[in-house]
PDB file of N, CA and C in Angstrom:
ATOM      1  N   UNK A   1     -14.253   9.986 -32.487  1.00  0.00           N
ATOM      2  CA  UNK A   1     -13.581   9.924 -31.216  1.00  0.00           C
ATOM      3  C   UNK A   1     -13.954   8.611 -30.534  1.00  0.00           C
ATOM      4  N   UNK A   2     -13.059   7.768 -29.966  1.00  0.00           N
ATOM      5  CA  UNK A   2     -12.996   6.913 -29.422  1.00  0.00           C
ATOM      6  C   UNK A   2     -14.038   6.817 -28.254  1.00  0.00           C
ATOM      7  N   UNK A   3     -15.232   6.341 -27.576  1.00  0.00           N
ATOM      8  CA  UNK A   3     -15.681   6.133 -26.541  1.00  0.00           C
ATOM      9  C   UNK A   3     -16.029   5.171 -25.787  1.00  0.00           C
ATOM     10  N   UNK A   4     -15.615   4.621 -25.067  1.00  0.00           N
ATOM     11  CA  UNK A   4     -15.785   3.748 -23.892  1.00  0.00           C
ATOM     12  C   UNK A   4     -17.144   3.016 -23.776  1.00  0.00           C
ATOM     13  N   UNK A   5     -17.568   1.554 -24.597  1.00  0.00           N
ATOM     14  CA  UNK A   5     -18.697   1.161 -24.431  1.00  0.00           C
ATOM     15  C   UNK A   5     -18.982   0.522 -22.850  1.00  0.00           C
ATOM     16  N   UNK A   6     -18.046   0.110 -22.023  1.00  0.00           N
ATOM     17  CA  UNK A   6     -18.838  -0.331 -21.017  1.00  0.00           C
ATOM     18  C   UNK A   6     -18.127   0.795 -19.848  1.00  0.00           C
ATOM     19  N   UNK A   7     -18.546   1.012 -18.669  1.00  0.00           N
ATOM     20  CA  UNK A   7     -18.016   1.787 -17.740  1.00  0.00           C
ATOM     21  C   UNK A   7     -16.460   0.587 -17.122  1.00  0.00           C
ATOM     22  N   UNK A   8     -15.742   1.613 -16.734  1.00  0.00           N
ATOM     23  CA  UNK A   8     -14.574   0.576 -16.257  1.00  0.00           C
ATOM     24  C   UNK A   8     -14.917   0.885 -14.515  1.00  0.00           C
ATOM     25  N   UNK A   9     -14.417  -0.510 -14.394  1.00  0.00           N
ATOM     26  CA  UNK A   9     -14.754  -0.957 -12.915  1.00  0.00           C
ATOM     27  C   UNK A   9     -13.802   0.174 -11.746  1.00  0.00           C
ATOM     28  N   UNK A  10     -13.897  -0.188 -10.517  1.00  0.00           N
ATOM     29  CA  UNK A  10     -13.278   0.100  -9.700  1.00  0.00           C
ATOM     30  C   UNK A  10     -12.109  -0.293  -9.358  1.00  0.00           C
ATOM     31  N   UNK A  11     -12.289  -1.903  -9.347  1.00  0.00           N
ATOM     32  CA  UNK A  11     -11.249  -2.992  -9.345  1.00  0.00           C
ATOM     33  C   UNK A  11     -10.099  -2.988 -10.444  1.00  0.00           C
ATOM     34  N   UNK A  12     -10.644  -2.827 -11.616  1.00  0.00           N
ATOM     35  CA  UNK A  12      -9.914  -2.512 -12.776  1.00  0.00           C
ATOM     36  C   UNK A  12      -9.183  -0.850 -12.830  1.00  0.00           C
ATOM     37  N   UNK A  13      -9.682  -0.349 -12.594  1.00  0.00           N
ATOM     38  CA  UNK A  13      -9.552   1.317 -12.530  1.00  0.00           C
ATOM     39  C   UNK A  13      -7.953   1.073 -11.283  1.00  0.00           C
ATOM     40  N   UNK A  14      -8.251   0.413 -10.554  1.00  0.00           N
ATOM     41  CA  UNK A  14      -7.316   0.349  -9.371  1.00  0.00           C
ATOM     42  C   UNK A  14      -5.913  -0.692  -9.718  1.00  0.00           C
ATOM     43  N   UNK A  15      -6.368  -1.771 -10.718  1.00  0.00           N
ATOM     44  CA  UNK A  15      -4.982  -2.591 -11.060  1.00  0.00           C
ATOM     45  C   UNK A  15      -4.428  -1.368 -11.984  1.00  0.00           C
ATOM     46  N   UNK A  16      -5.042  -0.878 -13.269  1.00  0.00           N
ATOM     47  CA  UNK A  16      -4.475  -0.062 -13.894  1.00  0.00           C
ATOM     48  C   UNK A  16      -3.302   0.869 -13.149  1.00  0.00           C
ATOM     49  N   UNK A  17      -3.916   1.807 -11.834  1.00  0.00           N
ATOM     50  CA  UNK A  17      -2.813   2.547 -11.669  1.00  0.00           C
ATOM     51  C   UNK A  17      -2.324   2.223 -10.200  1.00  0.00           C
ATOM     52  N   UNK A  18      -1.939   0.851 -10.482  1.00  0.00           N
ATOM     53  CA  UNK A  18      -1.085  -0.084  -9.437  1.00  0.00           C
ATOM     54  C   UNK A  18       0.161   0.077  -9.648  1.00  0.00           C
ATOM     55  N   UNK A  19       0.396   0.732 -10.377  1.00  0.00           N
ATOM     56  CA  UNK A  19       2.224   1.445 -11.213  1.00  0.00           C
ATOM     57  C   UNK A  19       2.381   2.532 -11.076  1.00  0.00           C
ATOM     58  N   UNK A  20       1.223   3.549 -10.479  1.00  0.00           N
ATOM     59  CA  UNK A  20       1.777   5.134 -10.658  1.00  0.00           C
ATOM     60  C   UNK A  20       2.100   5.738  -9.753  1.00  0.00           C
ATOM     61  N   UNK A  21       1.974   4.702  -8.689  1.00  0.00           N
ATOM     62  CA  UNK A  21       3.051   5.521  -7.431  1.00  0.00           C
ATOM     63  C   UNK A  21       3.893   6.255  -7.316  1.00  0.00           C
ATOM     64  N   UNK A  22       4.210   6.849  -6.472  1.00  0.00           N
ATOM     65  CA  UNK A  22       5.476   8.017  -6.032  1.00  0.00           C
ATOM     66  C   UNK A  22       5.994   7.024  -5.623  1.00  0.00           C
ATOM     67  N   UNK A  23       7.785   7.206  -5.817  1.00  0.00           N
ATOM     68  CA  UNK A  23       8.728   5.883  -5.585  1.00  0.00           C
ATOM     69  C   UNK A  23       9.483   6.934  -4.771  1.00  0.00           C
ATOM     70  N   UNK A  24       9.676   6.071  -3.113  1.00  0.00           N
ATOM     71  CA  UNK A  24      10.257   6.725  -1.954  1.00  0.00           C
ATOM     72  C   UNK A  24      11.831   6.572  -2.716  1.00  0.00           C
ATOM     73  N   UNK A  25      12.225   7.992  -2.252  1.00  0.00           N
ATOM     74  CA  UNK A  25      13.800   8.305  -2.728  1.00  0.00           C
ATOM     75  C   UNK A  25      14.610   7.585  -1.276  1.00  0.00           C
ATOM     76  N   UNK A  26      16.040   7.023  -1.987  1.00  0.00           N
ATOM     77  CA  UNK A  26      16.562   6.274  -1.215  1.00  0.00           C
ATOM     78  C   UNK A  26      17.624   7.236   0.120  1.00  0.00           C
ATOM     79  N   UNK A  27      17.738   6.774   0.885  1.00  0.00           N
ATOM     80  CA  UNK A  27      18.451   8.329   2.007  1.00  0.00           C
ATOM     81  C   UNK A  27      19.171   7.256   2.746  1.00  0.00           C
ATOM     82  N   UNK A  28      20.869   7.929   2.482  1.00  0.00           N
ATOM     83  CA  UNK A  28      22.010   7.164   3.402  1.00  0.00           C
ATOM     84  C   UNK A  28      22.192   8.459   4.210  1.00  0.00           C
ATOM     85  N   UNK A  29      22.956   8.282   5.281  1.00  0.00           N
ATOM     86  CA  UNK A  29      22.856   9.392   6.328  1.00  0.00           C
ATOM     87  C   UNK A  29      24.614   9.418   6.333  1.00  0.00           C
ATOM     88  N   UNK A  30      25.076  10.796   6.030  1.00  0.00           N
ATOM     89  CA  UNK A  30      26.344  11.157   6.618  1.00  0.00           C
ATOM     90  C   UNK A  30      27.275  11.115   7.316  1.00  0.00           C
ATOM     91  N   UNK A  31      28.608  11.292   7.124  1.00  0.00           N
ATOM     92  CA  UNK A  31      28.973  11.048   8.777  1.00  0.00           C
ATOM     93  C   UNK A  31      28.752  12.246   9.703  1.00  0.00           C
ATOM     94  N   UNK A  32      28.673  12.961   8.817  1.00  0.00           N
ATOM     95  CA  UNK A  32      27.683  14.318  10.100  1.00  0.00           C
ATOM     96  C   UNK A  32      26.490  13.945  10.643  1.00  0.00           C
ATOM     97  N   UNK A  33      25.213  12.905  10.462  1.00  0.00           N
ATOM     98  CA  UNK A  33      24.381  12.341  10.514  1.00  0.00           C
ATOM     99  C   UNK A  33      23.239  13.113   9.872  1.00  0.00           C
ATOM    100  N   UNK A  34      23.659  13.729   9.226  1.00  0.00           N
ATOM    101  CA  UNK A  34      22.598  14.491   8.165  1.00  0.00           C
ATOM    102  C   UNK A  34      22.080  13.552   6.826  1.00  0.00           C
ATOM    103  N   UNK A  35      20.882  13.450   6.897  1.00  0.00           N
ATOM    104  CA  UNK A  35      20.062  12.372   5.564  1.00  0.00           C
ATOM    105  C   UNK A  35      20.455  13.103   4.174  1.00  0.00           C
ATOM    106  N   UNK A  36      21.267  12.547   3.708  1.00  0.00           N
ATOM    107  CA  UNK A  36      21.212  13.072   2.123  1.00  0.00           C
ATOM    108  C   UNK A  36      20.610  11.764   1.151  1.00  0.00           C
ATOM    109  N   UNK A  37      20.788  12.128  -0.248  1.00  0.00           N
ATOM    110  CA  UNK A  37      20.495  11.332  -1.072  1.00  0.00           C
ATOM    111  C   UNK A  37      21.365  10.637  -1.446  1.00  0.00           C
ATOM    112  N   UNK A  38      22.076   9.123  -1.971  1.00  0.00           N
ATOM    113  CA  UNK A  38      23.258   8.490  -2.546  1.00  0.00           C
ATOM    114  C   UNK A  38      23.838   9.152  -3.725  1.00  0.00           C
ATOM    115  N   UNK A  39      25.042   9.289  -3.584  1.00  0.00           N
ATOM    116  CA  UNK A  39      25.995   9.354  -4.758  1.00  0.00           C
ATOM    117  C   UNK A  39      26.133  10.953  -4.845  1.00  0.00           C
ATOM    118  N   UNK A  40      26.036  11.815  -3.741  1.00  0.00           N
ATOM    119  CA  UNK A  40      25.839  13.008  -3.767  1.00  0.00           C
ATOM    120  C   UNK A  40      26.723  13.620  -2.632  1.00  0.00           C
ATOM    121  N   UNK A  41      27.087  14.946  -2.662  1.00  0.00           N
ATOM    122  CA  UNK A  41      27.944  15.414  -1.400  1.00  0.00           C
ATOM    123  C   UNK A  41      26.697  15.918  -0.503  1.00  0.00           C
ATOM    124  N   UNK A  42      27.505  15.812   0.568  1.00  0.00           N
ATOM    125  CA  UNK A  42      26.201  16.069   1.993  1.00  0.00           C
ATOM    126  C   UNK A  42      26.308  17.856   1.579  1.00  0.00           C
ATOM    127  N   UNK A  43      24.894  18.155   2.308  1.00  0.00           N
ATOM    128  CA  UNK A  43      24.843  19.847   1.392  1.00  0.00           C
ATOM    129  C   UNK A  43      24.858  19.911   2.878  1.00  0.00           C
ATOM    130  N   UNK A  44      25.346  19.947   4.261  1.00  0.00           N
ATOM    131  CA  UNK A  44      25.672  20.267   5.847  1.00  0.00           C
ATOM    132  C   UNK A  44      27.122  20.488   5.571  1.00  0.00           C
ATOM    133  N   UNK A  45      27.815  19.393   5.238  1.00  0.00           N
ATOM    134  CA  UNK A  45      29.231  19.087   5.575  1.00  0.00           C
ATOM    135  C   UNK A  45      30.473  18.979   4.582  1.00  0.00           C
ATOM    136  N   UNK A  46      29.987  18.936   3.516  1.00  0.00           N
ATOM    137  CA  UNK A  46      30.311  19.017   2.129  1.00  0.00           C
ATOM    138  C   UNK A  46      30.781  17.692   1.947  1.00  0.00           C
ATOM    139  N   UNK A  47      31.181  16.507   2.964  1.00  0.00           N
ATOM    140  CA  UNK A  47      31.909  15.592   2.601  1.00  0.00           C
ATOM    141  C   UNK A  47      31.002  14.256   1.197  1.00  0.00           C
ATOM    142  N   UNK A  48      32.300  13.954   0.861  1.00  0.00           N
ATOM    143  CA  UNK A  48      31.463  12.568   0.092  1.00  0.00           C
ATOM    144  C   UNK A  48      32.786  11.423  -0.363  1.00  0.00           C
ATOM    145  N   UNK A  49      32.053  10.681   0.429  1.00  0.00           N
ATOM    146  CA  UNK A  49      32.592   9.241   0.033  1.00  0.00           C
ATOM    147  C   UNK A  49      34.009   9.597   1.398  1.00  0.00           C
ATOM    148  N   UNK A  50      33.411  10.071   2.331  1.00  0.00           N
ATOM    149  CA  UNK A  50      34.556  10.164   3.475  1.00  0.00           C
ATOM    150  C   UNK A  50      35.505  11.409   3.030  1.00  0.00           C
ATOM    151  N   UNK A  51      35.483  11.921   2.002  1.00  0.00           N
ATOM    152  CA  UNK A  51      36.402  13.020   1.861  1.00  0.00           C
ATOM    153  C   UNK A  51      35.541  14.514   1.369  1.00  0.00           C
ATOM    154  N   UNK A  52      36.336  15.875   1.961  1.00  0.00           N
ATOM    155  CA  UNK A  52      35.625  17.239   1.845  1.00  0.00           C
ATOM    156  C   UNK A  52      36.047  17.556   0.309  1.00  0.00           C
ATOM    157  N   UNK A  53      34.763  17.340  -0.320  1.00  0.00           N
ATOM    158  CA  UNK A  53      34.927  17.860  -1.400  1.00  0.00           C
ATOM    159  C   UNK A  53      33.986  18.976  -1.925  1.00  0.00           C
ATOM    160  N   UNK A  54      33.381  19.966  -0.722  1.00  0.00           N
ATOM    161  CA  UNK A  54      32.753  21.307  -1.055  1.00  0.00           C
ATOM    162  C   UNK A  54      33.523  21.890   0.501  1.00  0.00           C
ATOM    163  N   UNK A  55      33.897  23.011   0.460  1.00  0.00           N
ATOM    164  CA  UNK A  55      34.566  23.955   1.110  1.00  0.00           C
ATOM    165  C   UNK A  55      33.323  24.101   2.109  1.00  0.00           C
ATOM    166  N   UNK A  56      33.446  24.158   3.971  1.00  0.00           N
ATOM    167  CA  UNK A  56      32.242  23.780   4.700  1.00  0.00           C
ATOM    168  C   UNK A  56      31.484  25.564   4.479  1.00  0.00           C
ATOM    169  N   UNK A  57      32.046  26.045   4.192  1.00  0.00           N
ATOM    170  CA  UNK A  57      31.214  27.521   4.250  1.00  0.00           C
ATOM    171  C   UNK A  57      30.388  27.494   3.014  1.00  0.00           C
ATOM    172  N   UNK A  58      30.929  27.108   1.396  1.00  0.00           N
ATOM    173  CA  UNK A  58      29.594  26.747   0.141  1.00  0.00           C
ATOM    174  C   UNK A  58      29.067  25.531   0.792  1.00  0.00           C
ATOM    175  N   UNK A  59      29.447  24.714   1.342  1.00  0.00           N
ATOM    176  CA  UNK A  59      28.378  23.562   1.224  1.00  0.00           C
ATOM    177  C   UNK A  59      26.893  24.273   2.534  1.00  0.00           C
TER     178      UNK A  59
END
């Protein structure tokens, strides 16, 4: 089994997981002004891309 001859640093330990962030999801807001996610129908109003394309009682 593989083991680690020197201890890894702090500094190093910290560039390593300089990539594993949580990546903030992007949010356009409706014309109902409800935050949804892009490329998606608003789940308030059903509209998308300016037109009702979920019936307002399922959405």
């Amino acid at each position: 089994m593989a083991v680690p001859k020197k201890r890894t640093s702090r500094s190093r330990k910290g560039m390593r997981r300089s990539h594993d962030h949580v990546a903030v999801p992007n949010v356009v807001f409706c014309e109902c002004g409800e935050p949804t996610l892009p490329h998606r129908a608003c789940s308030v109003c059903g509209n998308y891309k300016g037109r009702q394309v979920i019936s307002g009682k399922d959405a």
